[in-house]
Protein backbone atom coordinates (compact mmCIF):
# COMPACT_ATOMS: atom_id res chain seq x y z
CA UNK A 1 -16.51 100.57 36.35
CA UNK A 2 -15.23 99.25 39.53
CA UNK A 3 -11.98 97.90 39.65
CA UNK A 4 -12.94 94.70 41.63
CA UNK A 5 -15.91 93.84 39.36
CA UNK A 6 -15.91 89.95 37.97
CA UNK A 7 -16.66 90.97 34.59
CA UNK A 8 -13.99 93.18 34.45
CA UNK A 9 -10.75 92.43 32.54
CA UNK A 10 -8.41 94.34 34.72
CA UNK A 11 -5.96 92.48 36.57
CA UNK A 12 -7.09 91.98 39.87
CA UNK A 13 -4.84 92.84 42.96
CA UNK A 14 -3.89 90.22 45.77
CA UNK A 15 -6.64 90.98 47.84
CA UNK A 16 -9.63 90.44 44.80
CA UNK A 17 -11.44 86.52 44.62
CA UNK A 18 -9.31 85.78 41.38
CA UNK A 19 -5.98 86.92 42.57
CA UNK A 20 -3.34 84.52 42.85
CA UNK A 21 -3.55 85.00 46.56
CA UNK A 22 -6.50 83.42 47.03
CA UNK A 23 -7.42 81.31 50.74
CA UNK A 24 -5.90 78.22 48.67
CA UNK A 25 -2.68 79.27 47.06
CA UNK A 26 0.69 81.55 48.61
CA UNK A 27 1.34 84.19 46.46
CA UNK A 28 5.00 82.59 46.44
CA UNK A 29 3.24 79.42 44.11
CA UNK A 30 1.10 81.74 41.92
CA UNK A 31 4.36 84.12 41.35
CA UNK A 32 6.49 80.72 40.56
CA UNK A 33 3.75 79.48 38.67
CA UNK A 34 3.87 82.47 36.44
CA UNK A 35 7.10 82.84 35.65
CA UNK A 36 8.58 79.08 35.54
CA UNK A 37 5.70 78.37 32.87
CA UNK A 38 7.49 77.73 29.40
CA UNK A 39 5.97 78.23 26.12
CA UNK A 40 6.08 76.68 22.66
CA UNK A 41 5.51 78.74 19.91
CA UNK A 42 3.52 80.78 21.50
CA UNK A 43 1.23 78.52 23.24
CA UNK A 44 1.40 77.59 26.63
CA UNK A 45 2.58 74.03 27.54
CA UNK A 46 -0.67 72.26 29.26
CA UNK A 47 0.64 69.93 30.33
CA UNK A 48 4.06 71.42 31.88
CA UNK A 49 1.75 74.03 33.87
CA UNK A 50 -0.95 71.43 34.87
CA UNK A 51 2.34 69.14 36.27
CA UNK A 52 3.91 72.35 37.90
CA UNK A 53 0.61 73.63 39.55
CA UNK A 54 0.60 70.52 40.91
CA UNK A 55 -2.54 69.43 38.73
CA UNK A 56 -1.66 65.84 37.16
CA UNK A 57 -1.01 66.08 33.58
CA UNK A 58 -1.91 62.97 31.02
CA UNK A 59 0.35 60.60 31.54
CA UNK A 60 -0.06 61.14 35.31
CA UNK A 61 -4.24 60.51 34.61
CA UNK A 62 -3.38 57.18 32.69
CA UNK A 63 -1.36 55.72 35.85
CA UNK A 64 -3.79 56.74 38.54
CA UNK A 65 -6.68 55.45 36.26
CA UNK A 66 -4.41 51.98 35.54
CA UNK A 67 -4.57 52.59 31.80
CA UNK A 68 -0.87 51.06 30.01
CA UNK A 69 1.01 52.94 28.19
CA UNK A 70 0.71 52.65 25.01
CA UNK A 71 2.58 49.92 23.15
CA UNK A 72 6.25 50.93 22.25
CA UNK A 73 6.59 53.48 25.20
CA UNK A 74 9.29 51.34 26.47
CA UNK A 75 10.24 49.01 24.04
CA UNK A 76 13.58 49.09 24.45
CA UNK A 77 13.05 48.00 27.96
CA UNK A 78 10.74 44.97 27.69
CA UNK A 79 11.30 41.63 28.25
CA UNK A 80 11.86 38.89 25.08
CA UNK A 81 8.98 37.28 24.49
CA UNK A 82 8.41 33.63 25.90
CA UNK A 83 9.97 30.95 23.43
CA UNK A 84 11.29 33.37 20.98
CA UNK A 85 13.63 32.51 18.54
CA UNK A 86 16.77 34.99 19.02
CA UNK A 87 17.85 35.39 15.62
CA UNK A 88 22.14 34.34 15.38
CA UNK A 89 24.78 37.39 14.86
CA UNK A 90 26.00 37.77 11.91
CA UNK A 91 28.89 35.91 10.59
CA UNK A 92 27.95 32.95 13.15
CA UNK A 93 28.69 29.31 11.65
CA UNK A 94 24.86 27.35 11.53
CA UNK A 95 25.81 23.46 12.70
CA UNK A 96 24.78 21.34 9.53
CA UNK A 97 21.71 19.30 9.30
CA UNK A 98 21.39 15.47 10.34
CA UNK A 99 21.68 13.22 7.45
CA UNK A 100 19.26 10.72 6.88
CA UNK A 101 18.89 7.92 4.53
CA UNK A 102 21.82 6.46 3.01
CA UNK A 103 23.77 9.18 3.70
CA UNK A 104 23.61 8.65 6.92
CA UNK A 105 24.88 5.43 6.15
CA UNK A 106 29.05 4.97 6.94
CA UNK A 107 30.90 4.39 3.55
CA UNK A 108 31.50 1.40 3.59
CA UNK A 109 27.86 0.64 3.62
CA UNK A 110 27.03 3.07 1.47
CA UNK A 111 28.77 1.25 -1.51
CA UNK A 112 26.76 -2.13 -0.21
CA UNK A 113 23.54 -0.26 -0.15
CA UNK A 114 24.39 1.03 -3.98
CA UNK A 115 25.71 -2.47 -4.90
CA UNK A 116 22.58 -4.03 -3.74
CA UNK A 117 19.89 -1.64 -5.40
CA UNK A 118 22.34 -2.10 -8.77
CA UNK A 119 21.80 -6.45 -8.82
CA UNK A 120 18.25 -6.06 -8.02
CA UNK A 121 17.59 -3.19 -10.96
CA UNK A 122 19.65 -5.38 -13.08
CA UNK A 123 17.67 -8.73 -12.05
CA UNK A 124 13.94 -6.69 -12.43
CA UNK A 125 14.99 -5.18 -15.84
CA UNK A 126 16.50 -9.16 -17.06
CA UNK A 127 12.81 -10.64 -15.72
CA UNK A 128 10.84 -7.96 -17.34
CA UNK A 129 12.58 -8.40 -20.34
CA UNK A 130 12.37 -11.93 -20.80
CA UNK A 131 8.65 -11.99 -20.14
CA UNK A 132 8.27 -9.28 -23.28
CA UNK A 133 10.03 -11.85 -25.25
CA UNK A 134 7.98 -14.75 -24.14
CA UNK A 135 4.59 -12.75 -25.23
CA UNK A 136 5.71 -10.88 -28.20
CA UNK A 137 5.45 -12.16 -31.53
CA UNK A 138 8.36 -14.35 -32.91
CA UNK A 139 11.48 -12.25 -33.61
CA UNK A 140 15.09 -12.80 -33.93
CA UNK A 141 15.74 -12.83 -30.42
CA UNK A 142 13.53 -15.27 -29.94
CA UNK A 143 14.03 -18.02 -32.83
CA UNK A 144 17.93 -17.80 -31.62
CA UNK A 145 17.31 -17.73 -27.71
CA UNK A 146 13.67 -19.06 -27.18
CA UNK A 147 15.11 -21.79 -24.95
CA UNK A 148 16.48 -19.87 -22.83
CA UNK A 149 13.33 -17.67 -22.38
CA UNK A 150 11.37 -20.28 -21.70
CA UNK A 151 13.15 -22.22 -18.58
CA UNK A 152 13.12 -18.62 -17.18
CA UNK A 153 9.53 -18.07 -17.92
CA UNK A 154 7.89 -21.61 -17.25
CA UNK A 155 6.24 -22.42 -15.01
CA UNK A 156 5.98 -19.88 -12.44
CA UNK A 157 5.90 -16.85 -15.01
CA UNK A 158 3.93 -17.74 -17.73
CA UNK A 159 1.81 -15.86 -19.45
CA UNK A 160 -1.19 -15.92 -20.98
CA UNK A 161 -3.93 -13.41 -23.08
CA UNK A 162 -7.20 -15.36 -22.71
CA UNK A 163 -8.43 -12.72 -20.17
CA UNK A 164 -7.47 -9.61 -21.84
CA UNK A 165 -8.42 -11.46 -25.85
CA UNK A 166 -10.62 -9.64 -27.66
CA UNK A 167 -12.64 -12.88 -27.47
CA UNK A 168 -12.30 -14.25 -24.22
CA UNK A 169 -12.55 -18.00 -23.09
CA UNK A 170 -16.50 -18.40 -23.16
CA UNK A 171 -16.33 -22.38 -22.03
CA UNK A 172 -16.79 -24.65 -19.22
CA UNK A 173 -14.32 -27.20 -18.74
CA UNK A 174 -14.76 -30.10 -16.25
CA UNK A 175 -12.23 -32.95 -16.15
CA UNK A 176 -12.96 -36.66 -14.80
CA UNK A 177 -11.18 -39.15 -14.27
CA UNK A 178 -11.42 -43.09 -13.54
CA UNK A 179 -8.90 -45.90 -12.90
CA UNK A 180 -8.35 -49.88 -12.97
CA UNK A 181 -8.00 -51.11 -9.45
CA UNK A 182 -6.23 -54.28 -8.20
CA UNK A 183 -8.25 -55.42 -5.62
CA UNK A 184 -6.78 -57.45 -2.85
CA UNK A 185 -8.12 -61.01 -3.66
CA UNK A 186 -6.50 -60.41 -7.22
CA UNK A 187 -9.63 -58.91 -9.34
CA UNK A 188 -9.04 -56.10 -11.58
CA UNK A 189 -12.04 -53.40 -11.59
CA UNK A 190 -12.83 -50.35 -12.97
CA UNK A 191 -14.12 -47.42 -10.88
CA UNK A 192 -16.83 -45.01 -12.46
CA UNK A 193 -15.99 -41.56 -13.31
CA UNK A 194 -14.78 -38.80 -10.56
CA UNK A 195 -15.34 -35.17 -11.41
CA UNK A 196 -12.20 -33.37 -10.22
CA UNK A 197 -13.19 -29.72 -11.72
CA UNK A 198 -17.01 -30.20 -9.86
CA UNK A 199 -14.88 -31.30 -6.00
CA UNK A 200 -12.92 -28.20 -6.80
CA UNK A 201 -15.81 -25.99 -7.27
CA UNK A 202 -17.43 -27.41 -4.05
CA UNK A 203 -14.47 -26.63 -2.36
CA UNK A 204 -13.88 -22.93 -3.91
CA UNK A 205 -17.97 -22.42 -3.26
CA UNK A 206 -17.97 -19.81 -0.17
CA UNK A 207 -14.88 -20.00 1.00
CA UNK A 208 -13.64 -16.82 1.16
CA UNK A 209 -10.00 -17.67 1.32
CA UNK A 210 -9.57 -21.15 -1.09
CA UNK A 211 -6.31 -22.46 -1.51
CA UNK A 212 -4.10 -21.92 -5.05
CA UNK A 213 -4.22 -25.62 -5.30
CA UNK A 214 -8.21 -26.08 -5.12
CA UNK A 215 -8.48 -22.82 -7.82
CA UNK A 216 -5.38 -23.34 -10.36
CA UNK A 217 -3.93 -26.92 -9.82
CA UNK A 218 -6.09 -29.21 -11.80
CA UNK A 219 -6.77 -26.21 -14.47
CA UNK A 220 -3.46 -25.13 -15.35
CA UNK A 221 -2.39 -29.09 -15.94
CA UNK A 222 -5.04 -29.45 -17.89
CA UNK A 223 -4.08 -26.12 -20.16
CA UNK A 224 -0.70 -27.56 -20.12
CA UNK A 225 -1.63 -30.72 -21.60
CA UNK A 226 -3.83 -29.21 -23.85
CA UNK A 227 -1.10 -27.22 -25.13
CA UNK A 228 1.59 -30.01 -25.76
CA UNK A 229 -0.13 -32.37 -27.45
CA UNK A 230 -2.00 -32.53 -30.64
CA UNK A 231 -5.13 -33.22 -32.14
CA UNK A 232 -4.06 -37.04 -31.89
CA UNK A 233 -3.02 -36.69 -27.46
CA UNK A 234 0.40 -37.18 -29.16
CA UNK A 235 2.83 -35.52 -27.08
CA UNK A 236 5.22 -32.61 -28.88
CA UNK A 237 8.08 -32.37 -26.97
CA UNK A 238 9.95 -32.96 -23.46
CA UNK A 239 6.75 -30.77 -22.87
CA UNK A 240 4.17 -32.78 -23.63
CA UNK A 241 5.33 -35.70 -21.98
CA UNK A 242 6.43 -33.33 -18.80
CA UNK A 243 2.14 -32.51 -18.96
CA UNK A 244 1.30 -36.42 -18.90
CA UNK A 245 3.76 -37.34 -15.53
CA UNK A 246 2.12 -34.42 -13.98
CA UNK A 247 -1.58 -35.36 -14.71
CA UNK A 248 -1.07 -38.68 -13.72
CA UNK A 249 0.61 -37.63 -10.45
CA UNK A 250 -2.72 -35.40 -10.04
CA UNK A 251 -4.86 -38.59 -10.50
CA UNK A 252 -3.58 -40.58 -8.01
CA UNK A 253 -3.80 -38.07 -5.28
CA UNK A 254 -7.45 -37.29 -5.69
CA UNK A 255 -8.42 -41.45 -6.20
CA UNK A 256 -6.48 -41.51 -2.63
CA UNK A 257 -8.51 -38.81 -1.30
CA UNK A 258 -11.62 -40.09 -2.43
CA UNK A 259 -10.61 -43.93 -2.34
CA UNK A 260 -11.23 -45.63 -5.33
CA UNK A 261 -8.72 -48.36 -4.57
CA UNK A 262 -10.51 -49.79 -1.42
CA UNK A 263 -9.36 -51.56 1.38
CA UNK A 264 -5.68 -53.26 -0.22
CA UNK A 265 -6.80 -52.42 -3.72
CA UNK A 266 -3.96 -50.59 -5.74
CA UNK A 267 -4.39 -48.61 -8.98
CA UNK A 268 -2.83 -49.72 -12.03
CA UNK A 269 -4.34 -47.48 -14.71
CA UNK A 270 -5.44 -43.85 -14.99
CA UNK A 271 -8.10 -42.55 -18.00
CA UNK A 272 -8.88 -38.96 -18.32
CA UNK A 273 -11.56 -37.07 -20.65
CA UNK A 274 -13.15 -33.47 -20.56
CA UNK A 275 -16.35 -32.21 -21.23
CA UNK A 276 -16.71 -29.14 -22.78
CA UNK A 277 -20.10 -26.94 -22.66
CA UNK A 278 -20.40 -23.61 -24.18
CA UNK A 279 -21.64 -20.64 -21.96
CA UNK A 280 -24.38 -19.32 -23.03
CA UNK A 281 -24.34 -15.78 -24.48
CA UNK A 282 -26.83 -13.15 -23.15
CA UNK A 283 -29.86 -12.39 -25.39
CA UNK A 284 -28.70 -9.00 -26.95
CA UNK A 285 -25.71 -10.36 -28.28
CA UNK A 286 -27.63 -12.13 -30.68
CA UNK A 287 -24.63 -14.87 -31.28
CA UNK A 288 -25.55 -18.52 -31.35
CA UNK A 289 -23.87 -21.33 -30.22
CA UNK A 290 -24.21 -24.81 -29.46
CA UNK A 291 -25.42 -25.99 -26.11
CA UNK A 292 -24.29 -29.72 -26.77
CA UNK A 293 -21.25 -30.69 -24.94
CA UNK A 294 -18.01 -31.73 -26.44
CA UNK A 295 -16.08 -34.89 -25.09
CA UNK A 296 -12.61 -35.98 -25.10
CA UNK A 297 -11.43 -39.26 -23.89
CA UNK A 298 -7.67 -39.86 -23.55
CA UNK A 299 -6.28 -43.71 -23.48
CA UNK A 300 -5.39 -45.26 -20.57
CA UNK A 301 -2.41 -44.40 -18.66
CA UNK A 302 -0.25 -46.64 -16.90
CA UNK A 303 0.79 -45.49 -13.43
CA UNK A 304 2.86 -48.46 -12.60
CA UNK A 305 6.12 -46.39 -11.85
CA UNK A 306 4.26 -43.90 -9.69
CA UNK A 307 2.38 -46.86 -7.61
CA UNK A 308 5.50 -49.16 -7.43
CA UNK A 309 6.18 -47.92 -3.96
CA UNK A 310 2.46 -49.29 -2.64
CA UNK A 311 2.74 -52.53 -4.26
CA UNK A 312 6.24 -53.10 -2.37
CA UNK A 313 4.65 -51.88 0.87
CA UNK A 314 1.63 -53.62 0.93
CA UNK A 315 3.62 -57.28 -0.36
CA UNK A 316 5.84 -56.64 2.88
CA UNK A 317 2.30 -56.27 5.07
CA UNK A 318 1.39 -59.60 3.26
CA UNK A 319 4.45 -61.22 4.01
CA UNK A 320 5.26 -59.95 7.71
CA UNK A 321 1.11 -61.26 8.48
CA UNK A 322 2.32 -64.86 6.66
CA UNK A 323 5.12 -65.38 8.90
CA UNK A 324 3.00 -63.93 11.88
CA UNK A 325 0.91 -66.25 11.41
């Protein structure tokens, strides 16, 4: 076989096609080429001859195609990243957190702060207590100390079960009222009867926002009443008198409003009653009750004391138009 055949093995000399001394390479390259190339194991380093031929290995294909290295090549040179947290050396002293509250409070008023939340606990836990007493049954606590909880407890904290019974109030209460006017010339008359619960209704009827006076005023005076006197309108107690000065008080304001006295008149007497109608129970209760009103006069009241001050006024009017004239 000739020597200078391509399928032949033999190595070819520097004048055959696949001899290191080809038209592109010196035979000084292909002879450094062939001896500088290391091996590993046996195998020839690919990359190492590619870089030393002068062919680009890998990593020199990655930066000519603009592909990044992968992550971790140079870690170690890399910027932080933006608004990292750079974690303290060790055996660095933190600075201690802000205090807030009452501990951020000087000492001084600290011990006001505690002082303060100590009288109000104690005043909270003396109220709730004496309310307990006022509704709980009678007790020792109460037979020796019941005055005492009841000027705390009446009348702005008193108490009451009719909502929560387990048979609530199921009545209609109105409450009238008349009086015996002076009239100017000297004639006594009586008016006719004014319906106080009914103007308070009219007024309470869609008004979103009625007043505690129009609402609980002429109801809880008459519940007071009603509670201090007994079957006879005999007062029992301070209490029951109390009920009768504030009733009569009530009177005369709503006469004014509505004036009953007339031009000069002045009232001398007060009467109240209440009529009582039963609300009727729905049909599948099957309870009946009566649907005839029940009425309760009282006697006459004189309100002499509380009109004193209108009598002197209007005898001065009388006396300055005498001497005027």
């Amino acid at each position: 076989m000739d020597a200078y055949d391509k399928g032949s093995d033999a190595r070819h000399g520097q004048d055959g096609p696949g001899g290191p001394a080809g038209p592109d390479r010196p035979d000084s390259e292909a002879d450094s080429a062939e001896t500088t190339a290391p091996e590993t194991d046996g195998a020839p380093d690919t990359a190492g001859a590619r870089e030393v031929a002068g062919v680009p290995g890998v990593a020199g294909v990655r930066e000519a195609a603009g592909v990044p290295e992968a992550a971790g090549a140079h870690e170690a040179d890399a910027p932080e990243a933006a608004g990292a947290v750079r974690a303290a050396p060790p055996g660095t002293a933190q600075p201690p957190a802000p205090r807030t509250g009452v501990a951020a409070l000087s000492p001084r008023y600290q011990v006001g702060a505690v002082v303060a939340l100590a009288v109000v606990a104690v005043a909270v836990c003396a109220h709730i207590g004496m309310v307990f007493l006022h509704l709980a049954p009678s007790n020792t606590l109460t037979k020796q100390h019941g005055d005492v909880v009841d000027e705390w407890v009446f009348p702005e904290f008193e108490q009451n079960w009719k909502l929560f019974a387990p048979n609530p109030l199921q009545q209609n209460v109105s409450v009238q009222v008349r009086a015996e006017v002076s009239t100017a010339d000297g004639e006594i008359r009586t008016t006719g009867w004014y319906d106080l619960s009914a103007e308070d209704g009219r007024a309470i009827d869609g008004n979103p926002l009625p007043s505690h006076t129009q609402q609980n005023e002429l109801r809880r005076a008459w519940d007071f009443f009603v509670a201090s006197h007994d079957s006879d309108d005999r007062p029992v107690g301070l209490r029951g008198t109390l009920s009768e000065t504030y009733l009569r008080r009530i009177a005369l304001l709503r006469l004014d409003r509505d004036g009953a006295a007339g031009p000069g008149g002045v009232v001398e007497r007060v009467q109240y009653r209440s009529r009582t109608t039963n609300v009727e129970p729905p049909p599948w209760s099957g309870e009946k009750v009566s649907d005839r009103p029940t009425v309760r006069e009282l006697p006459w009241w004189s309100v002499a004391a509380e009109t004193r001050g209108a009598k002197s006024g209007q005898a001065g009017q009388a006396a300055r138009e005498g001497g005027a004239a």
